[in-house]
N, C-alpha and C. Protein backbone atom coordinates (compact mmCIF):
# COMPACT_ATOMS: atom_id res chain seq x y z
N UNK A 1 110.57 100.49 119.50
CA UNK A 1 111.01 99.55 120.51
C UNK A 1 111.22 98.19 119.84
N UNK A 2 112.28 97.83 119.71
CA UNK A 2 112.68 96.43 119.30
C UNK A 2 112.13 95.33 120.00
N UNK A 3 111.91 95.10 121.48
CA UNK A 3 111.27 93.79 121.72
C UNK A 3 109.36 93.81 121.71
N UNK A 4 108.78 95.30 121.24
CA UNK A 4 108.15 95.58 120.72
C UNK A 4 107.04 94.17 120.11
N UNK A 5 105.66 93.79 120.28
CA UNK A 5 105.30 92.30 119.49
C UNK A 5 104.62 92.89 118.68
N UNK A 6 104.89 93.95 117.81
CA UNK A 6 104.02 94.11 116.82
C UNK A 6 105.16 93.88 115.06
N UNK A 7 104.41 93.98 113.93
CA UNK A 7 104.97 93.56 112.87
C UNK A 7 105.76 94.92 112.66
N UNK A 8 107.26 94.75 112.13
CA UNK A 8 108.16 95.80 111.82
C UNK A 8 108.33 96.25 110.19
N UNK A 9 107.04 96.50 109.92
CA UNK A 9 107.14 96.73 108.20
C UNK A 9 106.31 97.99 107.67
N UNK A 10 106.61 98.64 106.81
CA UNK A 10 105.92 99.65 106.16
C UNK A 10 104.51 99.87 106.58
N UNK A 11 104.00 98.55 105.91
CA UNK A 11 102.56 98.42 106.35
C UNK A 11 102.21 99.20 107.39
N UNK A 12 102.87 98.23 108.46
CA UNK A 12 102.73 98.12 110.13
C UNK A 12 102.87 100.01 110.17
N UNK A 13 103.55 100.60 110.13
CA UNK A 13 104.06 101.83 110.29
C UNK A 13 103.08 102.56 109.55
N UNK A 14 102.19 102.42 108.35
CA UNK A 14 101.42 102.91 108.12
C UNK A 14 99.80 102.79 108.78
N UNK A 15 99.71 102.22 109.27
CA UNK A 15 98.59 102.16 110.69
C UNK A 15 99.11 102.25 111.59
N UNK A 16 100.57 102.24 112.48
CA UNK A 16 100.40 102.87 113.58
C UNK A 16 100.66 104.43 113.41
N UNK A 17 101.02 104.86 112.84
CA UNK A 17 101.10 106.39 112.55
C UNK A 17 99.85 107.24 112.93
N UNK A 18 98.79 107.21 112.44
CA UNK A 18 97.74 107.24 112.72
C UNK A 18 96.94 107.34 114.54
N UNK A 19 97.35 106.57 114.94
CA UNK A 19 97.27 105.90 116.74
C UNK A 19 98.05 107.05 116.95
N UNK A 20 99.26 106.73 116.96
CA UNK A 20 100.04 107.62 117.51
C UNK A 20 99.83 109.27 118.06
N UNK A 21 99.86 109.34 116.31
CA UNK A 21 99.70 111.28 116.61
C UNK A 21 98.40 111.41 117.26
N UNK A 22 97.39 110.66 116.88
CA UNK A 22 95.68 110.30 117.53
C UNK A 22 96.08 110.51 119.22
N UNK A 23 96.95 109.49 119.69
CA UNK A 23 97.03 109.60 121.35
C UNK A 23 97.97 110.94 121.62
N UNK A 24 98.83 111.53 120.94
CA UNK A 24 99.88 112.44 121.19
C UNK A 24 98.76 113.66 121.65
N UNK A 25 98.35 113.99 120.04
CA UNK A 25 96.94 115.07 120.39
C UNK A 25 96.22 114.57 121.48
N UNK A 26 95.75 113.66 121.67
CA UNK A 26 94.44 113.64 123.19
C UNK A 26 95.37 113.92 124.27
N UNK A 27 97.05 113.55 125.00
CA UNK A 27 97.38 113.67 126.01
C UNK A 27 98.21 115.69 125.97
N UNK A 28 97.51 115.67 124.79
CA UNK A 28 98.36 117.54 125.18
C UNK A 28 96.85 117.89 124.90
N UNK A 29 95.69 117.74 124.92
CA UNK A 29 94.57 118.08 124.87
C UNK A 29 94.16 118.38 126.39
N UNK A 30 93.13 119.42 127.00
CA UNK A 30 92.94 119.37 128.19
C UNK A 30 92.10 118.59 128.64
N UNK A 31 92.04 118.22 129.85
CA UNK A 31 91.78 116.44 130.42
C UNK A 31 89.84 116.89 129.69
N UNK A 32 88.96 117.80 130.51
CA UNK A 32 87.60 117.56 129.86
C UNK A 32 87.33 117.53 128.06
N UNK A 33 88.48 117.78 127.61
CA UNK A 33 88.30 117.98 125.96
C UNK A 33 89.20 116.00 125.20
N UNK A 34 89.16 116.10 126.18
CA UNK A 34 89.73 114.49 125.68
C UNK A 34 89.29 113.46 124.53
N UNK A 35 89.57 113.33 123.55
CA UNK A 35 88.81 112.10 122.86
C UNK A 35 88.95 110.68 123.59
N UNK A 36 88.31 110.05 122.90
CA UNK A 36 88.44 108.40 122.67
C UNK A 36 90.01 107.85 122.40
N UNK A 37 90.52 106.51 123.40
CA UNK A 37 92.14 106.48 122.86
C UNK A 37 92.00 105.73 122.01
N UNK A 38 92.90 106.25 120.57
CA UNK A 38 92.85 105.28 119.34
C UNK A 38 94.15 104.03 119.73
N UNK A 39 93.46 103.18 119.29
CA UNK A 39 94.20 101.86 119.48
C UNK A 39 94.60 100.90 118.33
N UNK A 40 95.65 100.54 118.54
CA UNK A 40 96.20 99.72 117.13
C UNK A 40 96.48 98.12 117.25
N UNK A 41 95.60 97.96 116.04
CA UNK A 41 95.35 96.68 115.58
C UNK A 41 95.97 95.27 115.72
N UNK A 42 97.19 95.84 115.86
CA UNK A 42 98.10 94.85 115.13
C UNK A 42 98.74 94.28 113.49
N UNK A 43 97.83 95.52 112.52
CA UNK A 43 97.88 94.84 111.64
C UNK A 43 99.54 94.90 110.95
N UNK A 44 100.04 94.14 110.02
CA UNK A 44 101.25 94.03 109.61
C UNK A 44 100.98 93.49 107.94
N UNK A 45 101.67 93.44 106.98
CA UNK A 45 101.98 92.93 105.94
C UNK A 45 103.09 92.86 105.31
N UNK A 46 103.08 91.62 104.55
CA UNK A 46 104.39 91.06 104.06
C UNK A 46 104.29 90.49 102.69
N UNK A 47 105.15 90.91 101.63
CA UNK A 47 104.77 90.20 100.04
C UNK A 47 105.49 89.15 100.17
N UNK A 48 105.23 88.09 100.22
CA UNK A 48 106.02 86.94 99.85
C UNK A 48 106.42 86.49 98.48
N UNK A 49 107.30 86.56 97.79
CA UNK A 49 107.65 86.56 97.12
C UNK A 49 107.98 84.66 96.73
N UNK A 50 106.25 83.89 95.65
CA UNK A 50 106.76 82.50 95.64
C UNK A 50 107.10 82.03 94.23
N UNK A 51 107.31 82.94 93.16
CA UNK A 51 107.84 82.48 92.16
C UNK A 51 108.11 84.43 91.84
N UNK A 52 108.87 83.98 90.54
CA UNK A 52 109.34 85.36 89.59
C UNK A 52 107.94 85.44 89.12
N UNK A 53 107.70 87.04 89.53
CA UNK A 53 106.34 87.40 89.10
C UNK A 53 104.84 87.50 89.76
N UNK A 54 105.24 86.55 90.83
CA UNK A 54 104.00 86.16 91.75
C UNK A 54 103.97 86.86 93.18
N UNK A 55 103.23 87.31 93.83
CA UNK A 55 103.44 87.37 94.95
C UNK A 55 102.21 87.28 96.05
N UNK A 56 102.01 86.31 97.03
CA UNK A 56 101.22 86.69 98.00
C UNK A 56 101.06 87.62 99.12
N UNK A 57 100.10 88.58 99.01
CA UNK A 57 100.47 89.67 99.83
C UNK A 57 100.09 89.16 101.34
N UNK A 58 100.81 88.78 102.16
CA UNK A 58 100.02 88.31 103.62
C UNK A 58 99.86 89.19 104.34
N UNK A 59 98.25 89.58 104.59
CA UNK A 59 98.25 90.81 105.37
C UNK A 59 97.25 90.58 106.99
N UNK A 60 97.79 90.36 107.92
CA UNK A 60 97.39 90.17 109.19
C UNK A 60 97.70 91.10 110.16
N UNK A 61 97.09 90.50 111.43
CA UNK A 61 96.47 91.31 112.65
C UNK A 61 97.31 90.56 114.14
N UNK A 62 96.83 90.78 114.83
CA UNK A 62 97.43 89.94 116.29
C UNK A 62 96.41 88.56 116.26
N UNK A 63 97.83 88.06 116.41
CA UNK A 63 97.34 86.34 116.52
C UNK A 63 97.21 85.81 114.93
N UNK A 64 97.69 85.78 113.84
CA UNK A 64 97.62 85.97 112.72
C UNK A 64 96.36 85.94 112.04
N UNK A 65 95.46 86.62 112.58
CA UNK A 65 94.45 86.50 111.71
C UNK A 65 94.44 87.69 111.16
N UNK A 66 93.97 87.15 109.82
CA UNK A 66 93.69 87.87 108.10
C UNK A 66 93.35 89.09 108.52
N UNK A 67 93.75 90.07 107.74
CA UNK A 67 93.35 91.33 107.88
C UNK A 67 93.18 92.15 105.90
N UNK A 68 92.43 91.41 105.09
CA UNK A 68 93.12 91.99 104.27
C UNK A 68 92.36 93.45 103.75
N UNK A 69 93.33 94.35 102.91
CA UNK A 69 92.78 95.71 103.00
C UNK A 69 92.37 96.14 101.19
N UNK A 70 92.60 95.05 100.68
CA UNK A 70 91.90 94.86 99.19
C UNK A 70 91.21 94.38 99.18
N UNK A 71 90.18 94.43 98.03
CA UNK A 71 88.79 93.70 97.88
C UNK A 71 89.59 91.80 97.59
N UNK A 72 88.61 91.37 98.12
CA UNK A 72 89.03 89.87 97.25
C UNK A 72 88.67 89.59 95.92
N UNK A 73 88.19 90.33 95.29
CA UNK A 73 87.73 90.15 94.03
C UNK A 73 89.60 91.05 93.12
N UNK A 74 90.29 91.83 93.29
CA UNK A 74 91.32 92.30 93.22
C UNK A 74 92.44 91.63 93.75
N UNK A 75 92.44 91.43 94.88
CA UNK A 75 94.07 90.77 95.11
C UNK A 75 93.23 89.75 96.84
N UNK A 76 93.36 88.28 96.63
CA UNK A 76 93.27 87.40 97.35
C UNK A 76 94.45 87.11 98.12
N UNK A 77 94.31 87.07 99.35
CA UNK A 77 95.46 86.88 100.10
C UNK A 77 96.01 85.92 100.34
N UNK A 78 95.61 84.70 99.86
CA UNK A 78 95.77 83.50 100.31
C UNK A 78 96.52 83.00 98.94
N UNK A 79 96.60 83.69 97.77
CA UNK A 79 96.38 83.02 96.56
C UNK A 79 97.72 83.85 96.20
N UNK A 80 98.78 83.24 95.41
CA UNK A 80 99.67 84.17 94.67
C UNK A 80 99.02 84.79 93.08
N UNK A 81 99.66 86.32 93.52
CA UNK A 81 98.88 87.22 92.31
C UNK A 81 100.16 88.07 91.67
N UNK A 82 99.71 88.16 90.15
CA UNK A 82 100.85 89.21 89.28
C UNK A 82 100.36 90.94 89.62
N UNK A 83 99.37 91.04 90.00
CA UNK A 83 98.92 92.49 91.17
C UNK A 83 100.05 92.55 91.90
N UNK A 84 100.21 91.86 92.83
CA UNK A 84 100.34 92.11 94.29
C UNK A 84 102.17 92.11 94.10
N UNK A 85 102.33 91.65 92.91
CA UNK A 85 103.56 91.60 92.81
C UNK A 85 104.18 93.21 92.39
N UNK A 86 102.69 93.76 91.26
CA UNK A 86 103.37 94.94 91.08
C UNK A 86 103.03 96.10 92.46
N UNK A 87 102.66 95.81 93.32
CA UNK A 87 102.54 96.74 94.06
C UNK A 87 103.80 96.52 95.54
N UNK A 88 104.25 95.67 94.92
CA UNK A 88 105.28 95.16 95.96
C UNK A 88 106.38 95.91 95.24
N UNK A 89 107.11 96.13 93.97
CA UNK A 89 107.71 97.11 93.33
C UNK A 89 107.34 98.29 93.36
C-alpha cells in the first residue's frame, strides 16, 4: 500500500515479512488454536551515503527512534563507518 506510513526499504520488508505470514497462519488457524497477533515495529533502514567510502547506516522505528540491529561496538549509527559502507554494497 503506497499511502502506507511505514518505511519502503529492504530492511523494512525484511521485518515485516515475518508479521505477515505470522498473522496469515493465525487467521487460517482455527479460532481456539489461535496464537498471539505478531505486530510490526515500524522498523526501517537507510545507508546514507556522506562521503566516498563512508556510510551511516540509519536504522529506526515509528516516530524515529533508533532501532539499531548491530552491536555498537561494530557499526554505530550515529557515526559514519567504512563497515556499513561495505554492507550497503
Amino acid at each position: 500500500c503506497v499511502s502506507a506510513p511505514n518505511a519502503k526499504t529492504m530492511a523494512a520488508a525484511r521485518k515485516q515479512a515475518p508479521v505477515v505470514v505470522h498473522n496469515l497462519l493465525q487467521d487460517l488457524a482455527p479460532a481456539a488454536a489461535r496464537p498471539t497477533e505478531a505486530v510490526y515495529d515500524g522498523y526501517g533502514a537507510c545507508p546514507l551515503t556522506v562521503e566516498k567510502g563512508k556510510v551511516v547506516l540509519a536504522e529506526f522505528g515509528w516516530g524515529g527512534q533508533l532501532m539499531p540491529s548491530f552491536p555498537g561496538w561494530l557499526i554505530k549509527n550515529t557515526a559514519p563507518s567504512r563497515l556499513a559502507w561495505a554492507f550497503k554494497r
